[in-house]
N, C-alpha and C. Protein backbone atom coordinates (compact mmCIF):
# COMPACT_ATOMS: atom_id res chain seq x y z
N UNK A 1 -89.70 -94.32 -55.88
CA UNK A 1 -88.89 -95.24 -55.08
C UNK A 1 -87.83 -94.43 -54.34
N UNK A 2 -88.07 -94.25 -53.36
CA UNK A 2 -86.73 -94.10 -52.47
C UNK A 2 -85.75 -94.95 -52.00
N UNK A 3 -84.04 -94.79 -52.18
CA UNK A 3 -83.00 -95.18 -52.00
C UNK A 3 -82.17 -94.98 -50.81
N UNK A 4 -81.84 -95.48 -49.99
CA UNK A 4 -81.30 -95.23 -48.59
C UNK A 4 -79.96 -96.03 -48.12
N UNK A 5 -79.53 -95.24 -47.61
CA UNK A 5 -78.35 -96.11 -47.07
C UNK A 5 -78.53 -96.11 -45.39
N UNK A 6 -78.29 -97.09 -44.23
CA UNK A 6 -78.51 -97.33 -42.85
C UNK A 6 -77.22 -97.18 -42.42
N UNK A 7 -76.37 -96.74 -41.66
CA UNK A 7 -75.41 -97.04 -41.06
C UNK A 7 -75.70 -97.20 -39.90
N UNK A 8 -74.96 -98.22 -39.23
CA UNK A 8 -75.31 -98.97 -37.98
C UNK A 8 -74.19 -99.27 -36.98
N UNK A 9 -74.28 -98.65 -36.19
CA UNK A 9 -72.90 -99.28 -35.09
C UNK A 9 -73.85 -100.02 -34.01
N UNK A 10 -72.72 -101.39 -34.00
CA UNK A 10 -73.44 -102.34 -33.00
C UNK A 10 -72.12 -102.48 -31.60
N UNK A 11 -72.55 -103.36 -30.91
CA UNK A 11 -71.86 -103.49 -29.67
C UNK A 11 -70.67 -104.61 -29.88
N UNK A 12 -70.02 -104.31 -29.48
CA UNK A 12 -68.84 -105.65 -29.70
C UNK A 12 -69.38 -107.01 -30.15
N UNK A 13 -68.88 -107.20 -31.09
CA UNK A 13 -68.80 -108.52 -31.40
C UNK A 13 -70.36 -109.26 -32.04
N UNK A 14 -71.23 -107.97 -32.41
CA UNK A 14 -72.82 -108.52 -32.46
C UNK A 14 -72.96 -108.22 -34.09
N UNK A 15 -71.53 -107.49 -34.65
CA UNK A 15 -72.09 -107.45 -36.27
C UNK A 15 -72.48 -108.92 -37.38
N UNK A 16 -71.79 -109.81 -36.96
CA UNK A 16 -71.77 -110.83 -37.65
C UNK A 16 -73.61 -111.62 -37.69
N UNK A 17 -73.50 -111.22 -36.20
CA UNK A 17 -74.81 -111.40 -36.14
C UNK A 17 -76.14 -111.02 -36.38
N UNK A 18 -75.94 -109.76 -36.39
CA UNK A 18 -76.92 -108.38 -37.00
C UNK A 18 -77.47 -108.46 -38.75
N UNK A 19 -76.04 -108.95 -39.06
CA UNK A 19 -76.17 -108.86 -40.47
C UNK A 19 -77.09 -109.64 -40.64
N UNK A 20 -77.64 -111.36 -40.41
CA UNK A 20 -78.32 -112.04 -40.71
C UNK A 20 -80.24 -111.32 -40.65
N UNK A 21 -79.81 -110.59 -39.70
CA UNK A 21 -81.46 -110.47 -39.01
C UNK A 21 -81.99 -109.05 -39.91
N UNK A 22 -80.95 -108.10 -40.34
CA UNK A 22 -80.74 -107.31 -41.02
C UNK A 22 -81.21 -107.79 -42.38
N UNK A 23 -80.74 -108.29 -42.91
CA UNK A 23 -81.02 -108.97 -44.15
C UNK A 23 -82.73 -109.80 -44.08
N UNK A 24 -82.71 -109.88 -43.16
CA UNK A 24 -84.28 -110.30 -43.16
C UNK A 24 -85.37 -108.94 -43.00
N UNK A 25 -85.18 -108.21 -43.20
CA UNK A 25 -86.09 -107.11 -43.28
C UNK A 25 -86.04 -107.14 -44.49
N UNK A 26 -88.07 -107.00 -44.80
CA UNK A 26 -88.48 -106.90 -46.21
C UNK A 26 -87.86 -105.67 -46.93
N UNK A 27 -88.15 -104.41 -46.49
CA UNK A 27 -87.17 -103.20 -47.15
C UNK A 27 -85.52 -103.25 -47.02
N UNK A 28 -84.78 -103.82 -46.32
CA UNK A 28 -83.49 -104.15 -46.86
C UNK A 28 -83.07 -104.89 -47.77
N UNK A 29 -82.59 -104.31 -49.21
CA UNK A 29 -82.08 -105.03 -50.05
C UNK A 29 -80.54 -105.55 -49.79
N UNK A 30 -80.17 -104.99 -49.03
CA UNK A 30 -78.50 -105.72 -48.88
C UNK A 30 -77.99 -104.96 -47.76
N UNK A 31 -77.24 -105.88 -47.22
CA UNK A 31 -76.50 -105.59 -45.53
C UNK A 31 -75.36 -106.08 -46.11
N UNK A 32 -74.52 -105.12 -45.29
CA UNK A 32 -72.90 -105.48 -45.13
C UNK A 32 -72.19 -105.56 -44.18
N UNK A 33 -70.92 -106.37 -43.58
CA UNK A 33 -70.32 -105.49 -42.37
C UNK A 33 -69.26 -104.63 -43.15
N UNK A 34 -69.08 -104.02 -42.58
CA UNK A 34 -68.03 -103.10 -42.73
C UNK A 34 -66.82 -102.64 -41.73
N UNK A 35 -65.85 -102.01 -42.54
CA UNK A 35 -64.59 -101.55 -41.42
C UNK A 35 -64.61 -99.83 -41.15
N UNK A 36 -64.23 -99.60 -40.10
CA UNK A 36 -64.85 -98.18 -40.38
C UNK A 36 -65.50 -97.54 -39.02
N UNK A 37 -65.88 -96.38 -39.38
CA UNK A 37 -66.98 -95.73 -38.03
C UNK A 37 -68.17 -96.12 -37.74
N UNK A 38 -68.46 -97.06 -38.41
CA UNK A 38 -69.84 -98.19 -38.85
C UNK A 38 -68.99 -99.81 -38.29
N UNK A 39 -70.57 -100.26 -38.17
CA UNK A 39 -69.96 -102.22 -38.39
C UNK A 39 -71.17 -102.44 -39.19
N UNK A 40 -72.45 -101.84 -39.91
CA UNK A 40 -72.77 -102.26 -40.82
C UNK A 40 -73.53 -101.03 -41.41
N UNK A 41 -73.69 -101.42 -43.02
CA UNK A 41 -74.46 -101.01 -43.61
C UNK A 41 -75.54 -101.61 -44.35
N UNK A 42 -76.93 -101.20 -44.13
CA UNK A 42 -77.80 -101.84 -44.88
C UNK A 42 -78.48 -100.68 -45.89
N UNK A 43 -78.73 -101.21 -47.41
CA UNK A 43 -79.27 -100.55 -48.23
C UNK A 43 -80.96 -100.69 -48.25
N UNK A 44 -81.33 -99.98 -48.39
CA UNK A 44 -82.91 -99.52 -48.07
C UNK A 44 -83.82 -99.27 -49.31
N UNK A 45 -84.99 -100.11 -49.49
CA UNK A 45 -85.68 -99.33 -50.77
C UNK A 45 -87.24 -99.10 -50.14
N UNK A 46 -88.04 -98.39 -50.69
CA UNK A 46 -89.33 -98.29 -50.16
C UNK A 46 -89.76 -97.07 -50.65
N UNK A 47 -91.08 -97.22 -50.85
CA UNK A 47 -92.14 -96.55 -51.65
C UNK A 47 -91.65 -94.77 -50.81
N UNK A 48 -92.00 -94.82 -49.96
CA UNK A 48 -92.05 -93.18 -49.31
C UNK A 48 -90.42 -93.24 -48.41
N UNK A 49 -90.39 -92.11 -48.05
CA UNK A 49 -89.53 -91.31 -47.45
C UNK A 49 -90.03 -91.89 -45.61
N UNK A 50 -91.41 -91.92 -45.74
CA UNK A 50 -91.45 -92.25 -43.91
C UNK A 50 -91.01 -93.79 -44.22
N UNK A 51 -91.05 -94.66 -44.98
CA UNK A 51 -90.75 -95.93 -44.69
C UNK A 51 -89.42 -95.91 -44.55
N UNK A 52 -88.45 -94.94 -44.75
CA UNK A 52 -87.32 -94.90 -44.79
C UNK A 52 -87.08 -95.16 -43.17
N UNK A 53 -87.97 -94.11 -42.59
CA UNK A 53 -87.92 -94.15 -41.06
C UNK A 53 -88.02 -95.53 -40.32
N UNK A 54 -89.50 -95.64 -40.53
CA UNK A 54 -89.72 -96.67 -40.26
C UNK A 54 -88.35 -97.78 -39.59
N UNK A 55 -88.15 -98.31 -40.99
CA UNK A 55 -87.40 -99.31 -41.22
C UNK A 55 -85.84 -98.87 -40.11
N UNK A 56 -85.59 -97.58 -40.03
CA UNK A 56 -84.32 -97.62 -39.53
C UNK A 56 -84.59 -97.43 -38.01
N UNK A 57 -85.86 -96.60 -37.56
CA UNK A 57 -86.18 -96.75 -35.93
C UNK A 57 -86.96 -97.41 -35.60
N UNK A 58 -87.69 -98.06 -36.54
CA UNK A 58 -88.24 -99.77 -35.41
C UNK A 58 -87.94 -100.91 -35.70
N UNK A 59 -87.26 -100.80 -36.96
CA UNK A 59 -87.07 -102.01 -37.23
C UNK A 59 -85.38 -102.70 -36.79
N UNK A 60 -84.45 -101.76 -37.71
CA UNK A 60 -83.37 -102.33 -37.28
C UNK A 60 -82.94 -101.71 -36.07
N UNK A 61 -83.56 -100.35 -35.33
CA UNK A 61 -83.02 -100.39 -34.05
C UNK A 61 -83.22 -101.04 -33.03
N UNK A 62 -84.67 -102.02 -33.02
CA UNK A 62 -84.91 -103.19 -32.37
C UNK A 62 -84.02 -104.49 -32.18
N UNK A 63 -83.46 -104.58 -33.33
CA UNK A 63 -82.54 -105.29 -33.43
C UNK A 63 -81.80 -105.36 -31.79
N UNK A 64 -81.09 -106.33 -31.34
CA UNK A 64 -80.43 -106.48 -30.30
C UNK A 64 -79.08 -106.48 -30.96
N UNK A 65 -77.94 -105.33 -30.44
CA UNK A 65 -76.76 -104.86 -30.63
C UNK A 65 -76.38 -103.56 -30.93
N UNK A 66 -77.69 -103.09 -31.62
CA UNK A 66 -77.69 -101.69 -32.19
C UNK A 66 -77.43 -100.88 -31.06
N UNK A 67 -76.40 -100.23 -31.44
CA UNK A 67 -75.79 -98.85 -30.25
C UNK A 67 -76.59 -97.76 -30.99
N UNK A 68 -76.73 -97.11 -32.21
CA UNK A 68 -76.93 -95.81 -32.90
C UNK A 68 -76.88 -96.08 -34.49
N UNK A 69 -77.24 -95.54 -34.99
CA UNK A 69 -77.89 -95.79 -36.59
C UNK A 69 -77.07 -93.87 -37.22
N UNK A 70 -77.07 -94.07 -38.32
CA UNK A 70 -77.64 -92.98 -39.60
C UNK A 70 -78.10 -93.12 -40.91
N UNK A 71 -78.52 -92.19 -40.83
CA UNK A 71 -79.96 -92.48 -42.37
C UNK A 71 -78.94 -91.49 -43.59
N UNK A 72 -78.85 -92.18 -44.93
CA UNK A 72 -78.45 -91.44 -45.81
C UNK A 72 -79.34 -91.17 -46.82
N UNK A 73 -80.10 -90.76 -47.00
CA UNK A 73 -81.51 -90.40 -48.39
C UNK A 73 -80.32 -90.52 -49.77
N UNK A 74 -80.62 -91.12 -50.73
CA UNK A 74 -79.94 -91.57 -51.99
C UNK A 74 -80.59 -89.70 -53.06
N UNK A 75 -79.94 -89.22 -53.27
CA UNK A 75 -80.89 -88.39 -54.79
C UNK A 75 -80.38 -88.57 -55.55
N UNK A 76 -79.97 -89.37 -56.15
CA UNK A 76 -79.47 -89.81 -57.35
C UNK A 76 -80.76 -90.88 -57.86
């Protein structure tokens, strides 16, 4: 199982909204907004390391608001 963290900066005023659609992705176990150099974070689980990808460049960068993303790999 791989563990991931998403960080996500969106465009003014679109986190509140992100979060919902965010949270609807099957590999996101939990979205947050946050304060910070981020407006959200979503936690990530999934069998391989490419689903990690996956999930953060087609899925939530599709998303409408997404300015830029980063991927954190968990090794713990």
């Amino acid at each position: 199982m791989v563990h991931a963290f998403v960080m996500v900066k969106t465009g003014a005023g679109k986190a509140e909204a992100m979060v919902d659609s965010a949270r609807g992705i099957a590999s996101i176990s939990e979205a947050h907004i946050v304060a910070g150099d981020y407006d959200l974070i979503a936690e990530v689980d999934t069998e391989e390391v490419y689903d990690v990808l996956h999930t953060a460049s087609s899925e939530l960068q599709e998303l409408d608001g997404v300015e830029s993303t980063k991927t954190y790999i968990s090794l713990d």
